[in-house]
N, C-alpha and C. Protein backbone atom coordinates (compact mmCIF):
# COMPACT_ATOMS: atom_id res chain seq x y z
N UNK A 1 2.67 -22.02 18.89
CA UNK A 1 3.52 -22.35 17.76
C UNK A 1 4.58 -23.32 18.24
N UNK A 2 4.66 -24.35 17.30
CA UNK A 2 5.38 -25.42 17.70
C UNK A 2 7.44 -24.69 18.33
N UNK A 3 7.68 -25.14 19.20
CA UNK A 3 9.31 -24.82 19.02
C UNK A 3 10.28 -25.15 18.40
N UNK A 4 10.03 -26.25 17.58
CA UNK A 4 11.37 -26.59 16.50
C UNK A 4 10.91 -25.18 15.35
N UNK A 5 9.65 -24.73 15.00
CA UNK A 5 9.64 -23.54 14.39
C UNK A 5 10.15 -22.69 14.53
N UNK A 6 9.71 -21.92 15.70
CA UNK A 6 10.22 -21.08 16.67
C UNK A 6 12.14 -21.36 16.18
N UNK A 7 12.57 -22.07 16.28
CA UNK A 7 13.97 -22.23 16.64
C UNK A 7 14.55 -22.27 15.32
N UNK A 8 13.73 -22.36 14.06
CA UNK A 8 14.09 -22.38 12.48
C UNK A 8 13.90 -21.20 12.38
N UNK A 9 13.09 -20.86 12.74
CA UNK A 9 13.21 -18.94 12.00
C UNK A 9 14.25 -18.16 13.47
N UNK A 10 14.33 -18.86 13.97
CA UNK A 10 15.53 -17.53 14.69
C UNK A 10 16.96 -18.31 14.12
N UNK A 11 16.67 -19.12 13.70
CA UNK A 11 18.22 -19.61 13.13
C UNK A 11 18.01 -18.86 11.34
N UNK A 12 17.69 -18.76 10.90
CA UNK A 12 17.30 -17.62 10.00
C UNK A 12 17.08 -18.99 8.62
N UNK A 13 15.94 -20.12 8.91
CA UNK A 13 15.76 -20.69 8.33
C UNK A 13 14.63 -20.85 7.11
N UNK A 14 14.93 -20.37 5.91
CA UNK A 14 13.44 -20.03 5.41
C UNK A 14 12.50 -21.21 4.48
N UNK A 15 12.90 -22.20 5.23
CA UNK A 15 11.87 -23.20 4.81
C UNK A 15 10.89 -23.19 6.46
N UNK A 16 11.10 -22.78 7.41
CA UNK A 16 10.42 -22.40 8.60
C UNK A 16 9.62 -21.39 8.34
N UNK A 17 10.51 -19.94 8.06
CA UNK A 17 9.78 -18.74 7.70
C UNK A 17 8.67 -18.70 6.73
N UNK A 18 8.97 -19.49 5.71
CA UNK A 18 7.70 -20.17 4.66
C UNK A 18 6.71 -20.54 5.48
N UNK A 19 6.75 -21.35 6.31
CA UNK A 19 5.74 -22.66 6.88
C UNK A 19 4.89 -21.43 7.95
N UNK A 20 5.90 -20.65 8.65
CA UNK A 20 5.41 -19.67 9.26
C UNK A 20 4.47 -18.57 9.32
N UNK A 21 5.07 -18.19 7.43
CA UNK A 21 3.82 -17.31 6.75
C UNK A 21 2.76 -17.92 5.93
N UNK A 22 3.12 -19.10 6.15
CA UNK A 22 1.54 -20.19 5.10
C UNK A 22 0.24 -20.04 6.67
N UNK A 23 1.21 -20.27 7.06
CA UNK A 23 0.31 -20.61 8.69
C UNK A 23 -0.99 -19.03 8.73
N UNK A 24 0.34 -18.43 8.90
CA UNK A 24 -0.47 -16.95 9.57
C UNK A 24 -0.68 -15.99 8.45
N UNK A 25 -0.86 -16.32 7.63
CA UNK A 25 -1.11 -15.08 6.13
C UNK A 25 -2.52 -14.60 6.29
N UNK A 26 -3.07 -15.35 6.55
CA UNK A 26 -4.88 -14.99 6.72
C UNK A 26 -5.06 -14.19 7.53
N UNK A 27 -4.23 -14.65 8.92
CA UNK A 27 -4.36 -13.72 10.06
C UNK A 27 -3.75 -12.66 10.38
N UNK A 28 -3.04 -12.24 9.40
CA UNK A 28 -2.50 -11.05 9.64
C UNK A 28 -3.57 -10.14 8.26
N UNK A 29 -4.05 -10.59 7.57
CA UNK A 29 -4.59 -10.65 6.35
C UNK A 29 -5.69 -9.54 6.70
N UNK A 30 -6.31 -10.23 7.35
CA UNK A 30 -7.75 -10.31 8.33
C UNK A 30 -7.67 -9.40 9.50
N UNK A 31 -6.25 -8.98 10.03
CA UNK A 31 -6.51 -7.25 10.34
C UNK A 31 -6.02 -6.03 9.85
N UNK A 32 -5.29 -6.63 8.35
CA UNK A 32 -4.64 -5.62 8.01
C UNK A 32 -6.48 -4.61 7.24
N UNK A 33 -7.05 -5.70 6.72
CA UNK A 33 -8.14 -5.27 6.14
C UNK A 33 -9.36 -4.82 6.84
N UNK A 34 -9.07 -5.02 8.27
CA UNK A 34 -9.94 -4.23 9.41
C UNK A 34 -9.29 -3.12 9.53
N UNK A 35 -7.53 -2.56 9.28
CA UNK A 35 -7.24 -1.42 10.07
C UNK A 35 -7.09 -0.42 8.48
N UNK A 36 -7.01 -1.07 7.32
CA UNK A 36 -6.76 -0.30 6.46
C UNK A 36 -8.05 -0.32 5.67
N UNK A 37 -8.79 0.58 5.18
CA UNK A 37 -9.42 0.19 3.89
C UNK A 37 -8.88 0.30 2.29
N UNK A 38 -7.85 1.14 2.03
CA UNK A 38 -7.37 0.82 1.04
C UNK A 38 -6.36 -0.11 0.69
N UNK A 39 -7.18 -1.29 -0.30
CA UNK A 39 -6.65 -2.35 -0.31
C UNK A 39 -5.44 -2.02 -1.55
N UNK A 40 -4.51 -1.49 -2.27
CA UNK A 40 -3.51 -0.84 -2.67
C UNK A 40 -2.01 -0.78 -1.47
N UNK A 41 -2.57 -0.55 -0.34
CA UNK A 41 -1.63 -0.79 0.61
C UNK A 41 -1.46 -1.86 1.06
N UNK A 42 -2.66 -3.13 1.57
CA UNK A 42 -2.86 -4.62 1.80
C UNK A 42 -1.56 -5.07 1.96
N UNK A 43 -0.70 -5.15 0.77
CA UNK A 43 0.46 -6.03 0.40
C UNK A 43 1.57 -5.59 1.32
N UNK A 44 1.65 -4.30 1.20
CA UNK A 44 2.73 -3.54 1.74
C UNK A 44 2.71 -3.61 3.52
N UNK A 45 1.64 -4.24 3.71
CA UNK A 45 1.76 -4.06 4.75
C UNK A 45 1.92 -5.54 5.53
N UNK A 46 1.98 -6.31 4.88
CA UNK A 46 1.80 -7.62 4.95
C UNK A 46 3.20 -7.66 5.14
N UNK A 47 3.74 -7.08 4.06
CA UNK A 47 5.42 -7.84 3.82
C UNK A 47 6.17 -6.77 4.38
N UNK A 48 5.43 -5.65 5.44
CA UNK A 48 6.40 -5.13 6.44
C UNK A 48 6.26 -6.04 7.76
N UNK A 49 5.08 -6.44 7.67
CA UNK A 49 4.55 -7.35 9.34
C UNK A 49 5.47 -8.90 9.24
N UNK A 50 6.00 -9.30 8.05
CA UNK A 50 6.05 -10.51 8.17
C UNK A 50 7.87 -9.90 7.97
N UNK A 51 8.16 -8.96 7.79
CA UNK A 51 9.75 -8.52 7.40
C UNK A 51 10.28 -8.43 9.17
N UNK A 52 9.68 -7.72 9.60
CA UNK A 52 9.53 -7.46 10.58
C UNK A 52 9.68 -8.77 11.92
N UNK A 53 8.68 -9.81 11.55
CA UNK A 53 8.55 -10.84 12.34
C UNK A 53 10.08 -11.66 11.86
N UNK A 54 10.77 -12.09 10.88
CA UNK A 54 11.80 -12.09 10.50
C UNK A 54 12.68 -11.44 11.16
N UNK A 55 12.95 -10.24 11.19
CA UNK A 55 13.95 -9.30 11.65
C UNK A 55 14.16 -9.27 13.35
N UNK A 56 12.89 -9.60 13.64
CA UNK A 56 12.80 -9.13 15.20
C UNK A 56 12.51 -10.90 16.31
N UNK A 57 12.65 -12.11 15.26
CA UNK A 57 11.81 -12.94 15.92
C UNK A 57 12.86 -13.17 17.13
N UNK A 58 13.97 -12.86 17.24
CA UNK A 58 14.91 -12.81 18.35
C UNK A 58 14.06 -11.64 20.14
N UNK A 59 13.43 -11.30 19.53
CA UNK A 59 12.89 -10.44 20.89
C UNK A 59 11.02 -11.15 21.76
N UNK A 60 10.72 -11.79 20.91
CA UNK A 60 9.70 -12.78 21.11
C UNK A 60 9.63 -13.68 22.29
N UNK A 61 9.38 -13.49 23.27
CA UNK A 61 9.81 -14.41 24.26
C UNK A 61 8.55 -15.29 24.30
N UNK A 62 8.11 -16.36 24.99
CA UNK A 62 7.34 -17.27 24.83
C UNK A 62 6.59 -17.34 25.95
N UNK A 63 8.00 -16.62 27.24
CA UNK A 63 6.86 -16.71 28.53
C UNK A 63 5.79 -15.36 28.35
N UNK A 64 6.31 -14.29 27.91
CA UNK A 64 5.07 -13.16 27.96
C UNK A 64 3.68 -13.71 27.07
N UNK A 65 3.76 -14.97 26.14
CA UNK A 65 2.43 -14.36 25.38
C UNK A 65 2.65 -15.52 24.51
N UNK A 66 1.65 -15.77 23.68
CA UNK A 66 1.54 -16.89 22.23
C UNK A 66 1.93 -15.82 21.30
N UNK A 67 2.25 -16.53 20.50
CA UNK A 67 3.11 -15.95 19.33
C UNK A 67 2.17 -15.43 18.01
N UNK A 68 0.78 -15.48 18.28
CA UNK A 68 -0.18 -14.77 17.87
C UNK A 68 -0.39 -13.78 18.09
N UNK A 69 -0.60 -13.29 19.69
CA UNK A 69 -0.80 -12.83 20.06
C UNK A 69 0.53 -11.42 19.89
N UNK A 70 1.32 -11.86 19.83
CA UNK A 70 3.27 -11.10 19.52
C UNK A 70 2.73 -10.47 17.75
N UNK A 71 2.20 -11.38 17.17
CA UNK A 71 2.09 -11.01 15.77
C UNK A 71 0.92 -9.85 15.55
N UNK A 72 -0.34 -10.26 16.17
CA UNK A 72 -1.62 -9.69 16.03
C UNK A 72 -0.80 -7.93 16.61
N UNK A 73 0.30 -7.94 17.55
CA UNK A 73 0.57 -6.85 18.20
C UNK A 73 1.23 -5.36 17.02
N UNK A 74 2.19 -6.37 16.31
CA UNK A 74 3.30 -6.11 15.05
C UNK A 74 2.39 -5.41 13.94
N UNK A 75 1.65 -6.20 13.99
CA UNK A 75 0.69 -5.86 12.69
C UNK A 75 -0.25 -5.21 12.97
N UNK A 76 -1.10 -4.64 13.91
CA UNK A 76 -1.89 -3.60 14.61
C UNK A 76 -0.58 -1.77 14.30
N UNK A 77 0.50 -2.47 15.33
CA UNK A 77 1.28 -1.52 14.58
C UNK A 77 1.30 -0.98 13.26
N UNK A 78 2.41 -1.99 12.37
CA UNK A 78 2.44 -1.85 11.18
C UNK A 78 1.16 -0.69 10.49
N UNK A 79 -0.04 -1.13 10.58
CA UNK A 79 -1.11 -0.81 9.99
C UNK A 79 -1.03 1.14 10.56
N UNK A 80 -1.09 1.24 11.70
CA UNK A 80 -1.55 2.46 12.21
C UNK A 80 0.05 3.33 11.66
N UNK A 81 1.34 2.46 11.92
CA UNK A 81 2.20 3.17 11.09
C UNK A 81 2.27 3.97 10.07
N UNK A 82 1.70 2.58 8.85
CA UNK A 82 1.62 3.29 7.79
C UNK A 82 0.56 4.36 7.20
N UNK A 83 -0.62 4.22 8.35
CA UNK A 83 -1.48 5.58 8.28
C UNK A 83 -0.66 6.57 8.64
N UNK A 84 0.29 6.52 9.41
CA UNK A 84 0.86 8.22 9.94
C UNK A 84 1.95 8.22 8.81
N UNK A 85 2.85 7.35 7.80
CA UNK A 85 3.66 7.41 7.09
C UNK A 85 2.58 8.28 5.88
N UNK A 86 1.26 7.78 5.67
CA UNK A 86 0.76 8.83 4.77
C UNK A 86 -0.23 10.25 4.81
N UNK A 87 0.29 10.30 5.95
CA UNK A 87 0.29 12.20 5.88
C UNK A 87 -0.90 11.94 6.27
N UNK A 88 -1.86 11.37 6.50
CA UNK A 88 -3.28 12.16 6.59
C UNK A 88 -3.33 12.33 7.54
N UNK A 89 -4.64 13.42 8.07
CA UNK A 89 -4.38 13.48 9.58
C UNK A 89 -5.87 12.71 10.09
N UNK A 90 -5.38 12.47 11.01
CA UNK A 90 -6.36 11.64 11.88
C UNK A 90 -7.96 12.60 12.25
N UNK A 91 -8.76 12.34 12.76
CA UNK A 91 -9.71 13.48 12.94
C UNK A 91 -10.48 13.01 14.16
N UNK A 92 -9.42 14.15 14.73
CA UNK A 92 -9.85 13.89 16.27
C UNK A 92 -10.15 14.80 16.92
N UNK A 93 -10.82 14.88 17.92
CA UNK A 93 -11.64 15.85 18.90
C UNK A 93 -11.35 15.73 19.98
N UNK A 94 -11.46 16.85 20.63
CA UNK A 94 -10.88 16.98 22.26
C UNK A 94 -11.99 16.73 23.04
N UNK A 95 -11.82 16.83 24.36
CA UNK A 95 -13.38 16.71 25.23
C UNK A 95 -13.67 18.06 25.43
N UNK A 96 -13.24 18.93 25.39
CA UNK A 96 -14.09 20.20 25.19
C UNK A 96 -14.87 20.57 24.39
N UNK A 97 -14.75 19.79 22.73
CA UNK A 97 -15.85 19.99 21.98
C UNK A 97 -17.06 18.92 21.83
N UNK A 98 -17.06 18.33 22.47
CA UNK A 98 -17.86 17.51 22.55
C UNK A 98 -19.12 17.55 23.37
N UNK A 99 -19.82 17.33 23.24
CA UNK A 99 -21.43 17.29 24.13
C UNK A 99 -21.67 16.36 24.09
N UNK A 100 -21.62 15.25 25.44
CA UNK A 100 -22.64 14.46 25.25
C UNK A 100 -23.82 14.52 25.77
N UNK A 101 -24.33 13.29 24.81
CA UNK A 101 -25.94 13.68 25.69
C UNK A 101 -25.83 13.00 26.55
N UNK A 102 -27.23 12.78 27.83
CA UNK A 102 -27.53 12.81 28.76
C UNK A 102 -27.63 10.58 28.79
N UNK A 103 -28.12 10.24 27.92
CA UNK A 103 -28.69 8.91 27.85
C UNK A 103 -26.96 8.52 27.10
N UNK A 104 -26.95 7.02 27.10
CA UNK A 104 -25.39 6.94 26.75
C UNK A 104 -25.92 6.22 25.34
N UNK A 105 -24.62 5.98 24.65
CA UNK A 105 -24.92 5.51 23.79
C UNK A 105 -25.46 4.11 23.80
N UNK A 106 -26.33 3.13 22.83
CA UNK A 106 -26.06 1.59 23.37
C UNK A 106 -25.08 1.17 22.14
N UNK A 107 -24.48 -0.13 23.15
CA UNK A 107 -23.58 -0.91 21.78
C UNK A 107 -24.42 -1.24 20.73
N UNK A 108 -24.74 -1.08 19.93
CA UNK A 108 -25.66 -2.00 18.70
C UNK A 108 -24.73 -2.75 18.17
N UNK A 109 -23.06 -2.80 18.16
CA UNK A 109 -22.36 -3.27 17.48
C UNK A 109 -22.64 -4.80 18.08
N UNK A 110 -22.67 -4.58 19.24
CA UNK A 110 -22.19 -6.61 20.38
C UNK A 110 -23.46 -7.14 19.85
N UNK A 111 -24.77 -7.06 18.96
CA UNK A 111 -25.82 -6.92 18.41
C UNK A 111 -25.56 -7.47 16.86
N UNK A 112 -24.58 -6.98 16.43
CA UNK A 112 -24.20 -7.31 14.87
C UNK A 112 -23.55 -8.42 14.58
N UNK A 113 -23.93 -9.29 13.56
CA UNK A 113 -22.53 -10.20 12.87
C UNK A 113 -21.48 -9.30 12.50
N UNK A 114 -20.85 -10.11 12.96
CA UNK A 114 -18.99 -9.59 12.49
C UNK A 114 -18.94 -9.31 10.71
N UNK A 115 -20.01 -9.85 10.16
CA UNK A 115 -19.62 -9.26 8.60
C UNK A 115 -20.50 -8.05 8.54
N UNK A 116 -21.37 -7.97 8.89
CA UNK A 116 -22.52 -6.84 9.12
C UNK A 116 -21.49 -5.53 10.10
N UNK A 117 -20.96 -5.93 10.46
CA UNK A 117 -19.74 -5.08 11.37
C UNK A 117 -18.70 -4.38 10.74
N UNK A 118 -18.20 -5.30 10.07
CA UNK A 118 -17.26 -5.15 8.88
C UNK A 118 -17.82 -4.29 8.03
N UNK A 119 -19.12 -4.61 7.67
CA UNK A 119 -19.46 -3.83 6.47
C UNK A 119 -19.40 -2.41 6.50
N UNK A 120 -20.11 -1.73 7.91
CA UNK A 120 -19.71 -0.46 8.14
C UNK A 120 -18.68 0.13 8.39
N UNK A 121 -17.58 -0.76 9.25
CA UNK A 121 -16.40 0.34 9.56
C UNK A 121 -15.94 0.54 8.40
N UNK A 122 -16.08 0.08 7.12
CA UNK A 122 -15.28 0.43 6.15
C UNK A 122 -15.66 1.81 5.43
N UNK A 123 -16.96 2.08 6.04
CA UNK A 123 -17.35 3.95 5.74
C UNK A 123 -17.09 4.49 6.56
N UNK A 124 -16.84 3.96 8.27
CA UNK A 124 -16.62 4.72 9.24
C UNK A 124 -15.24 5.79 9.24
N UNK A 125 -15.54 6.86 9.64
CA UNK A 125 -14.15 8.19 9.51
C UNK A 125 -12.98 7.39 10.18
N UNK A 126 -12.19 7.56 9.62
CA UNK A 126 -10.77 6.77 9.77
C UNK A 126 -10.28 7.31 11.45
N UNK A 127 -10.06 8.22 11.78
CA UNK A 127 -10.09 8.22 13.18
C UNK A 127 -11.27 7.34 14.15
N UNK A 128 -12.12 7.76 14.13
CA UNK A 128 -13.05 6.64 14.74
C UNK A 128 -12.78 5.47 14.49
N UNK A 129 -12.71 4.81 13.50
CA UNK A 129 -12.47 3.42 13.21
C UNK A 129 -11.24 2.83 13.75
N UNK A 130 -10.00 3.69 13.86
CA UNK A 130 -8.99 3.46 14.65
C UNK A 130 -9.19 2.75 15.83
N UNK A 131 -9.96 3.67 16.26
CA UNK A 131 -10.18 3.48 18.06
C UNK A 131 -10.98 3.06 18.43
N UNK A 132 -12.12 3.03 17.37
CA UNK A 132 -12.79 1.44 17.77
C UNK A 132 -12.33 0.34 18.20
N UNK A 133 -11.96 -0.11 16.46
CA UNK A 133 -10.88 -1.53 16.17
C UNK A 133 -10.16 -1.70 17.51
N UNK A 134 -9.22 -0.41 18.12
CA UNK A 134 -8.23 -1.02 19.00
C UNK A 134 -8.78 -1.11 19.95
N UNK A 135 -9.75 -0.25 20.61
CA UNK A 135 -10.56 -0.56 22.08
C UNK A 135 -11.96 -1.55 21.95
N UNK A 136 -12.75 -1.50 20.93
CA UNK A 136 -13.78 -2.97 21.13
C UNK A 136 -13.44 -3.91 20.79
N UNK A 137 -12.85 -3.77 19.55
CA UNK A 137 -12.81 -5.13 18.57
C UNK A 137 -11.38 -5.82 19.37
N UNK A 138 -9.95 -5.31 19.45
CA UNK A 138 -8.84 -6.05 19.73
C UNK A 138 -8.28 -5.62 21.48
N UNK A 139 -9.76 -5.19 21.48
CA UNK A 139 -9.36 -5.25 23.36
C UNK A 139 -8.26 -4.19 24.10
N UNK A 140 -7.58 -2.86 23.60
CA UNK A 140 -6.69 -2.11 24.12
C UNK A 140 -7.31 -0.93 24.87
N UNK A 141 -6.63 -0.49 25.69
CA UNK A 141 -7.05 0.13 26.66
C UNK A 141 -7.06 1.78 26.10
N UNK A 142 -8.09 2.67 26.55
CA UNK A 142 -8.08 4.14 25.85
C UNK A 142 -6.33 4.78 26.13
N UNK A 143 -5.73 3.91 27.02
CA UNK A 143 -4.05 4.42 27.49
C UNK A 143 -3.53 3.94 25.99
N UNK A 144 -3.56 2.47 25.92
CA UNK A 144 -2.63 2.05 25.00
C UNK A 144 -3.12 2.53 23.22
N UNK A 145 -4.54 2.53 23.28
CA UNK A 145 -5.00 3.03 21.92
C UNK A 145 -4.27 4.62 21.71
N UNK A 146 -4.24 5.54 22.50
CA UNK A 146 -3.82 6.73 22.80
C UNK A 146 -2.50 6.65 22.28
N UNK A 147 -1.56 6.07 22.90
CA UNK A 147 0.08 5.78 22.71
C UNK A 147 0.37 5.58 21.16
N UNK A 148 -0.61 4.42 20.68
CA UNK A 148 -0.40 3.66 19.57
C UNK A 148 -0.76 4.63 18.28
N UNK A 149 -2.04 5.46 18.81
CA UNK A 149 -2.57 7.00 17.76
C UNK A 149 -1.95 7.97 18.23
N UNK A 150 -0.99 8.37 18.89
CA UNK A 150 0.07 9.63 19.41
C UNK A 150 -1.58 10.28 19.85
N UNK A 151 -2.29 10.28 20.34
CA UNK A 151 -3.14 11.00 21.08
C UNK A 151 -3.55 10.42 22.54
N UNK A 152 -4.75 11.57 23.11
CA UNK A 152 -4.73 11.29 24.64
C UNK A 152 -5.40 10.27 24.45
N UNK A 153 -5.54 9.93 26.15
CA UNK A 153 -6.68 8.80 26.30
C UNK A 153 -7.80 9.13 26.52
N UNK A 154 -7.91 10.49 26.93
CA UNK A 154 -9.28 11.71 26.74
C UNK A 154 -10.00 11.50 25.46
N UNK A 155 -8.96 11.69 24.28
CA UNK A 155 -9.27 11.74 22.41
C UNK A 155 -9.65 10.49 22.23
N UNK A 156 -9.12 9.23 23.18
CA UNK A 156 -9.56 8.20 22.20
C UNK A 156 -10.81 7.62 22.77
N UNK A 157 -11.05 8.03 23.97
CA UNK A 157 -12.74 7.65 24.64
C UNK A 157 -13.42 9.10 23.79
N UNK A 158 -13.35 9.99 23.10
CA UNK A 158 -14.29 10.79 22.84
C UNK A 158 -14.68 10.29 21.44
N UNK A 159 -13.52 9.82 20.81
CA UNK A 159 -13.52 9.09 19.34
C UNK A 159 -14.08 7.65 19.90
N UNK A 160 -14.12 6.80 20.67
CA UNK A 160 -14.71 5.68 21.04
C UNK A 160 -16.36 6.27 20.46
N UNK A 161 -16.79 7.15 21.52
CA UNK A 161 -18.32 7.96 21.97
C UNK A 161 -18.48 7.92 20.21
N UNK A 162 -18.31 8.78 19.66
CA UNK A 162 -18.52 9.33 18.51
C UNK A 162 -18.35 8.51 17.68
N UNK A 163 -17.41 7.41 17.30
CA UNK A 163 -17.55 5.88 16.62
C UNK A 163 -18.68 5.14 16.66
N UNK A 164 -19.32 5.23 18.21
CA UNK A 164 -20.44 4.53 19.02
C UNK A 164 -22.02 5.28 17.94
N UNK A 165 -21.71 6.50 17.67
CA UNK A 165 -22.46 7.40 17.47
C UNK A 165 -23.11 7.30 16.00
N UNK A 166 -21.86 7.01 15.79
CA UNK A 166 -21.85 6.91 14.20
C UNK A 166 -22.29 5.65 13.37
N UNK A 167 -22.03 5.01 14.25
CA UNK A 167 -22.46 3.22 13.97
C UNK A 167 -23.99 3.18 14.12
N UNK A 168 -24.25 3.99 15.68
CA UNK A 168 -25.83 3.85 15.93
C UNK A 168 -26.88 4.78 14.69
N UNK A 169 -26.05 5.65 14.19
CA UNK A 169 -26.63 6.20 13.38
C UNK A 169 -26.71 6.02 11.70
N UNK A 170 -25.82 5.36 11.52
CA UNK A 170 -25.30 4.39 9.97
C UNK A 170 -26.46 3.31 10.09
N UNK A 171 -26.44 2.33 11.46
CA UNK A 171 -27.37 1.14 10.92
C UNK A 171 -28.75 1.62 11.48
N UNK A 172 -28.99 2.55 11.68
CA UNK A 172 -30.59 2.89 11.80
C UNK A 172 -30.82 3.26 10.13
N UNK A 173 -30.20 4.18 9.68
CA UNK A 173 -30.07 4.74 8.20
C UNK A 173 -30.24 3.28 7.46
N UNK A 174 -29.25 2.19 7.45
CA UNK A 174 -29.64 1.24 6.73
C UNK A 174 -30.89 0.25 6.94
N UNK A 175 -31.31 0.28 8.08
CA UNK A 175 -32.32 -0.51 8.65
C UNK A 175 -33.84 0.21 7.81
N UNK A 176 -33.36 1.61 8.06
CA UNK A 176 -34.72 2.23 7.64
C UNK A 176 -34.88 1.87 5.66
N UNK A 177 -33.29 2.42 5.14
CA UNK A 177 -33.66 1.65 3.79
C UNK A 177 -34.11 0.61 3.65
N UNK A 178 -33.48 -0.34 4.37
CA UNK A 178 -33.87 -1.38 4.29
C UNK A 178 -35.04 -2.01 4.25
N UNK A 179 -36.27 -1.31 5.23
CA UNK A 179 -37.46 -1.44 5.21
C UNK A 179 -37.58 -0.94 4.30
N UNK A 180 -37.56 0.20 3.47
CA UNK A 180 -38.26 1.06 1.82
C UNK A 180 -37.96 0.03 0.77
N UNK A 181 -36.97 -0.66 0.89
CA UNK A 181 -36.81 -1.70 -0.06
C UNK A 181 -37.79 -2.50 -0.10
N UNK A 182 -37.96 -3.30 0.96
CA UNK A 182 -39.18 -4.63 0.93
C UNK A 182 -40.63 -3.62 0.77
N UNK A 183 -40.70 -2.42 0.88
CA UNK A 183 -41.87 -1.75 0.88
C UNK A 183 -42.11 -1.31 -0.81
């Protein structure tokens, strides 16, 4: 991001802050609708990520990181926030109840288009999909996914497994309709 920008929105300039959110509206857009599926919240969460980037662009430093990368962070937040602001509870499993089997799972996902990808997490159980999103899709570690879901890093590799599980077992289900269709 250019620095005369940078230097308009920390001077609290909002013909910058405009130019700022024309820029990045998509992209914050585009994970609010990976981390949430109800689009009723979409907005709200938009105009906490971008209130936020406003409020805080004073702590942004330039040597840690691109300023995408600062945003993509805010708004990963934001999103998992406002899941714990609405009460539900997450549905998570310990490693004691879990069995795995013997053969591991395979990715079928690194296999999929990203819209074909999309299409399922949006049935996937909201805990799983959490910890997907943050450990395949946006790269965080079972430590930092853990921190970010107030759970272990035990819970979020068992919810990884079981995400893995669920995916392999969703697109076999559609694959097989899929064949009854053309049949």
């Amino acid at each position: 991001m250019q620095k005369e920008l940078l230097d308009g929105i920390r001077s609290r300039d909002n013909q910058a802050f405009k130019q700022m959110y024309d820029t990045f509206i998509r992209y914050v857009y585009s994970i609010v609708i990976r981390y949430n599926s109800d689009t009723s919240n979409h907005q709200d969460i938009i105009q906490e990520v971008f209130a936020i980037v406003f409020l805080k662009i004073d702590t942004y430093n330039e040597k840690k990181g691109e300023f995408k990368t600062w945003l993509r962070m805010i708004t990963v937040n934001q999103c998992i926030q406002h899941y714990h602001r609405s009460k539900r509870q997450i549905q998570t499993t310990t490693l004691e109840t879990i069995s795995y089997s013997e053969q591991p799972i395979e990715s079928f996902h690194e296999q999929m288009s990203r819209e074909d990808l999309l299409k399922h997490l949006i049935d996937m159980p909201i805990g799983y999909k959490q910890v997907f999103m943050l450990v395949e899709i946006d790269g965080f570690s079972h430590k930092e996914a853990g921190r970010l879901l107030k759970i272990s890093p035990e819970t979020s590799r068992s919810q990884l497994h079981r995400a893995k599980r669920w995916l392999k077992e969703n697109i076999t289900v559609d694959q097989t309709n899929s064949f009854h269709n053309v049949l």
